[in-house]
Protein backbone atom coordinates (compact mmCIF):
# COMPACT_ATOMS: atom_id res chain seq x y z
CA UNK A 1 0.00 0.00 0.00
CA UNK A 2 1.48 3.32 -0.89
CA UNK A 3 0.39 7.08 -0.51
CA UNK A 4 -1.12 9.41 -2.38
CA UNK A 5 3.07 11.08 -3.31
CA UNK A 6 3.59 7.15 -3.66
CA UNK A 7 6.11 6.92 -0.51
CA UNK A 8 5.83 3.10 0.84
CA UNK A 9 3.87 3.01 4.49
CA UNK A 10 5.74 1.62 6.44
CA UNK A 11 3.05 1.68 9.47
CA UNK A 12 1.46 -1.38 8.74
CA UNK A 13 4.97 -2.62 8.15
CA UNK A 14 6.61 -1.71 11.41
CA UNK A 15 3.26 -3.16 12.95
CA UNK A 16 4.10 -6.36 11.66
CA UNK A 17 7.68 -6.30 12.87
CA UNK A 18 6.79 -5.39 16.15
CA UNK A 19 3.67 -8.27 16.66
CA UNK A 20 6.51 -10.88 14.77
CA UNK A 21 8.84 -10.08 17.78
CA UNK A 22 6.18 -10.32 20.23
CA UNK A 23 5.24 -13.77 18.91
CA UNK A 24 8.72 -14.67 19.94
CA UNK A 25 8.68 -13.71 23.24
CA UNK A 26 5.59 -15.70 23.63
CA UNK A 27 7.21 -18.80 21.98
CA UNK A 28 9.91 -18.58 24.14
CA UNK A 29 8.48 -18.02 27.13
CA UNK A 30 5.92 -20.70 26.30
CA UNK A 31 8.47 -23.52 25.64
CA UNK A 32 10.58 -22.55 28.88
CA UNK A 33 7.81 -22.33 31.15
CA UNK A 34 5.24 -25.02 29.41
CA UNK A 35 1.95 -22.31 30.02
CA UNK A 36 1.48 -19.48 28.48
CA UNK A 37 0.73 -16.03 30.62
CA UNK A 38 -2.82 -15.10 30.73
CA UNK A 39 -2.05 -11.51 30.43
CA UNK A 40 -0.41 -11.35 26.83
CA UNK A 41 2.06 -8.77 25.67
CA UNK A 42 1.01 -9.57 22.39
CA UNK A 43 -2.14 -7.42 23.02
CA UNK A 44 -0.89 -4.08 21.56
CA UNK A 45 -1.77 -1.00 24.37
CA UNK A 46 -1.00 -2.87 27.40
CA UNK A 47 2.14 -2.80 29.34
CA UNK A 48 4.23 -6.02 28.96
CA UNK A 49 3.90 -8.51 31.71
CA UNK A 50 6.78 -8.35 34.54
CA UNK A 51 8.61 -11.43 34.50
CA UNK A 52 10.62 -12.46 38.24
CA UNK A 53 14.44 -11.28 37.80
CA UNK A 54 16.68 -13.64 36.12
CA UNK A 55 17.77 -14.51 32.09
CA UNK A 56 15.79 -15.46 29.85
CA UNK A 57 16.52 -14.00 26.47
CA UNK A 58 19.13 -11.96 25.18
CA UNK A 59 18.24 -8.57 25.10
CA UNK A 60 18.57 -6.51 22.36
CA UNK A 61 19.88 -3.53 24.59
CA UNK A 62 22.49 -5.51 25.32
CA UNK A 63 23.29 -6.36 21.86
CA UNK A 64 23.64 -2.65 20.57
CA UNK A 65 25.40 -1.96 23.61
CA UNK A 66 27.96 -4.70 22.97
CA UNK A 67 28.54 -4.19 19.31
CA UNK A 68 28.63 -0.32 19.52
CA UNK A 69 31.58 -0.03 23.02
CA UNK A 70 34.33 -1.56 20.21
CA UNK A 71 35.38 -3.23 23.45
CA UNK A 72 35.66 0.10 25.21
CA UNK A 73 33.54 0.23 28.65
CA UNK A 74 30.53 1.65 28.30
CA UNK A 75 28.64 2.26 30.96
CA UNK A 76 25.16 1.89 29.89
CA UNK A 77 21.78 4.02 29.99
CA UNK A 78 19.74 3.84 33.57
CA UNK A 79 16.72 1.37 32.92
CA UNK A 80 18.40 -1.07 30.17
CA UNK A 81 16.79 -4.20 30.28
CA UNK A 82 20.28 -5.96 31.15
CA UNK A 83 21.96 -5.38 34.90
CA UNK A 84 25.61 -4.72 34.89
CA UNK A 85 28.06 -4.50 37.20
CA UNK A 86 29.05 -0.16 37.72
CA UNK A 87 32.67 0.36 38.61
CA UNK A 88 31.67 1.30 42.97
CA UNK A 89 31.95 4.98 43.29
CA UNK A 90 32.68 4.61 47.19
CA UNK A 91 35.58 2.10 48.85
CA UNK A 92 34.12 -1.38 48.89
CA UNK A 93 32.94 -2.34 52.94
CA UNK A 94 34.09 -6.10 53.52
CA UNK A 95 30.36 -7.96 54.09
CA UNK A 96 32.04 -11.23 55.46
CA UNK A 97 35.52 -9.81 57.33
CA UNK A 98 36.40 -7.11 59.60
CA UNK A 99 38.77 -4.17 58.13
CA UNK A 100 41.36 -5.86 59.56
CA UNK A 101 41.11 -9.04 58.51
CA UNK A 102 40.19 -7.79 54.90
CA UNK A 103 43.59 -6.26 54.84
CA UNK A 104 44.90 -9.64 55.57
CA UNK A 105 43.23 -11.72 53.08
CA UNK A 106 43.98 -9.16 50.66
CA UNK A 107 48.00 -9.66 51.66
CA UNK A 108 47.44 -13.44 51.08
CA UNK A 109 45.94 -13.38 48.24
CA UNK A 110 48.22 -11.15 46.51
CA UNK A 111 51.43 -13.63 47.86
CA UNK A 112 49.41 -16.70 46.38
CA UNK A 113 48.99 -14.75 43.08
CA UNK A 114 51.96 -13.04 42.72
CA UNK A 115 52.06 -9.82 40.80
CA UNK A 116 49.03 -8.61 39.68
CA UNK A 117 46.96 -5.43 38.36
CA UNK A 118 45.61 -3.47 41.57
CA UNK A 119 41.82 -3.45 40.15
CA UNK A 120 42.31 -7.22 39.89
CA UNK A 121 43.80 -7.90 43.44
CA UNK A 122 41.21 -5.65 44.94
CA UNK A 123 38.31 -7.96 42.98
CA UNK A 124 39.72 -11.22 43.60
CA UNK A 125 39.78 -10.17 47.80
CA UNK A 126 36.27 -8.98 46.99
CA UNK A 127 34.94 -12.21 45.71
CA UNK A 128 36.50 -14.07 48.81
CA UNK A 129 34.72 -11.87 50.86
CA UNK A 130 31.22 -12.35 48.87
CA UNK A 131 31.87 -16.11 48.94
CA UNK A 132 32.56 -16.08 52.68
CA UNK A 133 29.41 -13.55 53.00
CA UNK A 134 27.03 -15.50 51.16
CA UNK A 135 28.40 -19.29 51.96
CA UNK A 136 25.99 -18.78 55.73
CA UNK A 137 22.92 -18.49 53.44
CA UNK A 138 24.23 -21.74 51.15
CA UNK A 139 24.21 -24.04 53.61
CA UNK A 140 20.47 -23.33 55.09
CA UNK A 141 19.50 -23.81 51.86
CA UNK A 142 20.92 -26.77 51.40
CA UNK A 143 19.71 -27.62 54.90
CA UNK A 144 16.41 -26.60 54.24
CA UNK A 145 16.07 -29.05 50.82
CA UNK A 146 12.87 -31.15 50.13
CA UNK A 147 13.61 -34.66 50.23
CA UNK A 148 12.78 -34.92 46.67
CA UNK A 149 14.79 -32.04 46.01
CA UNK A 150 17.73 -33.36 47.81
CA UNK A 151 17.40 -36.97 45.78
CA UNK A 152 17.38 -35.15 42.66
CA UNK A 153 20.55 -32.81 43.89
CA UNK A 154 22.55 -36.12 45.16
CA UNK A 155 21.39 -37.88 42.19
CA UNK A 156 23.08 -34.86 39.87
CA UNK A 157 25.82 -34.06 41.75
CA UNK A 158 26.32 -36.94 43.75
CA UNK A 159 26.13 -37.54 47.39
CA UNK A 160 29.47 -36.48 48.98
CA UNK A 161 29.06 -32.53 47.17
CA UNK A 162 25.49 -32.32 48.71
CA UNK A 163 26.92 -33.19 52.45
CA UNK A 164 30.07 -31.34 51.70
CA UNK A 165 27.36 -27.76 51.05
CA UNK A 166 25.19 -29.12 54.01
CA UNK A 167 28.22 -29.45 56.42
CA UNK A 168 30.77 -27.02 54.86
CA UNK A 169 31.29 -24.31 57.67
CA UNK A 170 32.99 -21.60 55.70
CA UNK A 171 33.23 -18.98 58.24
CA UNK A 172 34.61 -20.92 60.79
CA UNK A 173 37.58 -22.21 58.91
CA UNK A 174 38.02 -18.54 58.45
CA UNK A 175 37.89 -17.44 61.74
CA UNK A 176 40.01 -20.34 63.15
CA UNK A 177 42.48 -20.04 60.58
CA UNK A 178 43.63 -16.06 60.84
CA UNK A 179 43.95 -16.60 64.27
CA UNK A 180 46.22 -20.19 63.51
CA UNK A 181 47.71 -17.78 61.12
CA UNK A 182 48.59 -14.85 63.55
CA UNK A 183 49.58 -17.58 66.31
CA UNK A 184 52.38 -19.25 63.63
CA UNK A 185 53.60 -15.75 62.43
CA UNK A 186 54.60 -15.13 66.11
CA UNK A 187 56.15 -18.21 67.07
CA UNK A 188 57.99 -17.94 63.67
CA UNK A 189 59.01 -14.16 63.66
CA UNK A 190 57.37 -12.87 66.88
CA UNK A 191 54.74 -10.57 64.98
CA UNK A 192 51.59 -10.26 63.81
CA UNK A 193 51.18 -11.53 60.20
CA UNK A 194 50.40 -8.00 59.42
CA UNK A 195 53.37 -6.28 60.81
CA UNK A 196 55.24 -9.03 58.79
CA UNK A 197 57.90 -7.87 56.06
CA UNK A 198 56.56 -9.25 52.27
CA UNK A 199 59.70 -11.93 52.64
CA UNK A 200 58.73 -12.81 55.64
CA UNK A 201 54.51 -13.61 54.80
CA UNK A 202 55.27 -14.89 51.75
CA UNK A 203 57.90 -17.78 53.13
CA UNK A 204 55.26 -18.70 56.24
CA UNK A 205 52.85 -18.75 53.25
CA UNK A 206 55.08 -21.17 51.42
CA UNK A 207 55.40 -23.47 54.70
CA UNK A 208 52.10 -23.84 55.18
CA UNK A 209 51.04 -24.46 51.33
CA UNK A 210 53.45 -27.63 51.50
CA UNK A 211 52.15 -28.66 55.03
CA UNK A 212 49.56 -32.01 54.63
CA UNK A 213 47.43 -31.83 57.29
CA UNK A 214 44.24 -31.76 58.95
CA UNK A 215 45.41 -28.68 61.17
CA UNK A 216 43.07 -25.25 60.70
CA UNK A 217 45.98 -23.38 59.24
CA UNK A 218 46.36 -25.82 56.08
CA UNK A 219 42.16 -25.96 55.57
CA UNK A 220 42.17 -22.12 55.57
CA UNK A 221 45.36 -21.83 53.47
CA UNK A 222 43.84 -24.25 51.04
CA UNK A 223 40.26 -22.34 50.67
CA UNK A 224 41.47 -18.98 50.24
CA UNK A 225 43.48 -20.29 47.76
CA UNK A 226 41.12 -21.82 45.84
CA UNK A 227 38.47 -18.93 46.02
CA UNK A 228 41.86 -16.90 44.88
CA UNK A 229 42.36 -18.54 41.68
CA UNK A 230 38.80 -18.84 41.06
CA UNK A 231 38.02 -15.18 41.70
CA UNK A 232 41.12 -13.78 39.95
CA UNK A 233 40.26 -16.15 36.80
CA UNK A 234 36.75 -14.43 36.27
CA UNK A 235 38.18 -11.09 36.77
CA UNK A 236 38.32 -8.93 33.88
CA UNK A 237 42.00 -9.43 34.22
CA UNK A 238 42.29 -13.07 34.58
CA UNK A 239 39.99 -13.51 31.46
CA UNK A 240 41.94 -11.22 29.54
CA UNK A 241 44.97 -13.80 30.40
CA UNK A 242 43.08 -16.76 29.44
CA UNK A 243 42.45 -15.40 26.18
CA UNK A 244 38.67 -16.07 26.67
CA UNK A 245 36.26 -15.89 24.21
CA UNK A 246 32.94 -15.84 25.90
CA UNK A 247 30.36 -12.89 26.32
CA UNK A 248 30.89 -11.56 23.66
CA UNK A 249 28.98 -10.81 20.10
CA UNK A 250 30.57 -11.10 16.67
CA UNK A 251 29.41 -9.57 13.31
CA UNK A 252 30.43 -13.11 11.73
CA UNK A 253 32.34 -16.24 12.45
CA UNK A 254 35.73 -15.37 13.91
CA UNK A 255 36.87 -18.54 12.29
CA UNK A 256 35.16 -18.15 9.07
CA UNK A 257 38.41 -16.74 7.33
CA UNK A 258 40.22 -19.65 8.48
CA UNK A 259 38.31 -22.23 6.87
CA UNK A 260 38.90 -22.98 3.06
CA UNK A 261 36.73 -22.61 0.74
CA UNK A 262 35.98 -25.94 -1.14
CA UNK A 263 35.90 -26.18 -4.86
C-alpha cells in the first residue's frame, strides 16, 4: 500500500515487525515455562507482563550496547533491560571480614597470586569476601532441601558434594584459621602476620602451602586459595589472560576466514 506522493507506508509494516517479535517472546516463554501467561504482551496498548528477575533472552539492549563499546567500557543508559556490574563509586565495605582481617586476606591473596593489576587484586579479595558472605545463606539452603529435592541434587551431583554444602562451615575455617595464622607468624618471627615484612609472609605462606594436614591453618590456606584462583580467573583481568572468548557478540564467524573454501 502506498500514498497518495507514492512513498511506501511503512506503518502497517513496522506493525508487523513489532507483533513478529512479540510472537517470539511468547514462543519462548511458552516452551521454557510449558503455560502461556494469561495476560499477553502480544495485546498491543497494554504494558508487557513483569517477568521475576533472572535470564531469559538476550536482550537486544544488550546487543547494541555490545557491538557499539568496540570493546571500550561503556557504561550503559539507567533502565536497560540488562543489569551490569558499575565500577563502585565509594571504597568497597568487607560484608564477610572485619577491616582488619580484609587487609589480611587481601595480603594473602596477593602472595598466592603473585604480581598482579591493583583493580584485579582488589576484585579477587572482593569475591573471597562475597563467597565467605554468602556461603551462611548456602548451607540453610541446602539444609532446608525437600527430600525430593535433595534426591534429585545427590542424584546430579552426587552424594558427597550435597553433604560437603550441608556441612561445609565456611566462616569458621576462616575465623580459626587467621587466628592459627597470627599464632604461627609469632612463634615464627614474633609478629603479627600483618606487621610481617613481604619476605617474611610470603615464606610462612610457602610453609604452610606444602604442610599435609588436617590442622586449621592448612584448611584455611587451602580455601582462600582456591576462592583466589577462582576469583582472579573471572576477573576482567584473569579472562583477559586466558584469552577467553565468551560474552561476547561477533558480526560473523571469527573462524570463518580460516576455513577454506571448497571447490
Amino acid at each position: 500500500m502506498k500514498t497518495s506522493d507514492d512513498a511506501p507506508d511503512l506503518s502497517n509494516a513496522i506493525s508487523r515487525r513489532q507483533w513478529l517479535l512479540r510472537l517470539g517472546e511468547m514462543v519462548a516463554l511458552a516452551g521454557v515455562s510449558g503455560i502461556v501467561p494469561s495476560k499477553s504482551p502480544l495485546a498491543f496498548g497494554q504494558d508487557r507482563v513483569e517477568l521475576p528477575p533472572g535470564l531469559y533472552l538476550p536482550s537486544s539492549d544488550h546487543l547494541v550496547h555490545a557491538l557499539s563499546s568496540g570493546n571500550r567500557w561503556i557504561t550503559p543508559p539507567l533502565g536497560t533491560e540488562t543489569d551490569y556490574a558499575l565500577p563502585a563509586a565509594a571504597p568497597y565495605r568487607p560484608k564477610f571480614f572485619s577491616a582488619e582481617e580484609f587487609a589480611v586476606i587481601t595480603r594473602v591473596v596477593e602472595v598466592i597470586l603473585g604480581r598482579i593489576e591493583p583493580d584485579a587484586l582488589a576484585q579477587t579479595a572482593q569475591w573471597i569476601d562475597l563467597w565467605f558472605h554468602s556461603s551462611i545463606g548456602l548451607r540453610q539452603a541446602a539444609q532446608r532441601l525437600g527430600p525430593l529435592h535433595r534426591v534429585l541434587a545427590a542424584a546430579y551431583y552426587g552424594e558427597s558434594a550435597v553433604k560437603e554444602l550441608e556441612t561445609a562451615d565456611p566462616p569458621a575455617i576462616a575465623h580459626a584459621g587467621l587466628t592459627a595464622l597470627h599464632k604461627a607468624a609469632n612463634e615464627k618471627y614474633r609478629g603479627d602476620f600483618a606487621t610481617l615484612n613481604a619476605e617474611q609472609q610470603a615464606e610462612l605462606l610457602r610453609l604452610i602451602g606444602g604442610m599435609n594436614s588436617e590442622d586449621p591453618l592448612v584448611k584455611f590456606f587451602g580455601l582462600i586459595r582456591g576462592e583466589a584462583i577462582r576469583g582472579y580467573y573471572t576477573s576482567a583481568a584473569g579472562l583477559k589472560e586466558l584469552d577467553y572468548k565468551g560474552n561476547a557478540y561477533y558480526g560473523e564467524c571469527p573462524a570463518c576466514g580460516l576455513i577454506p573454501e571448497s571447490g
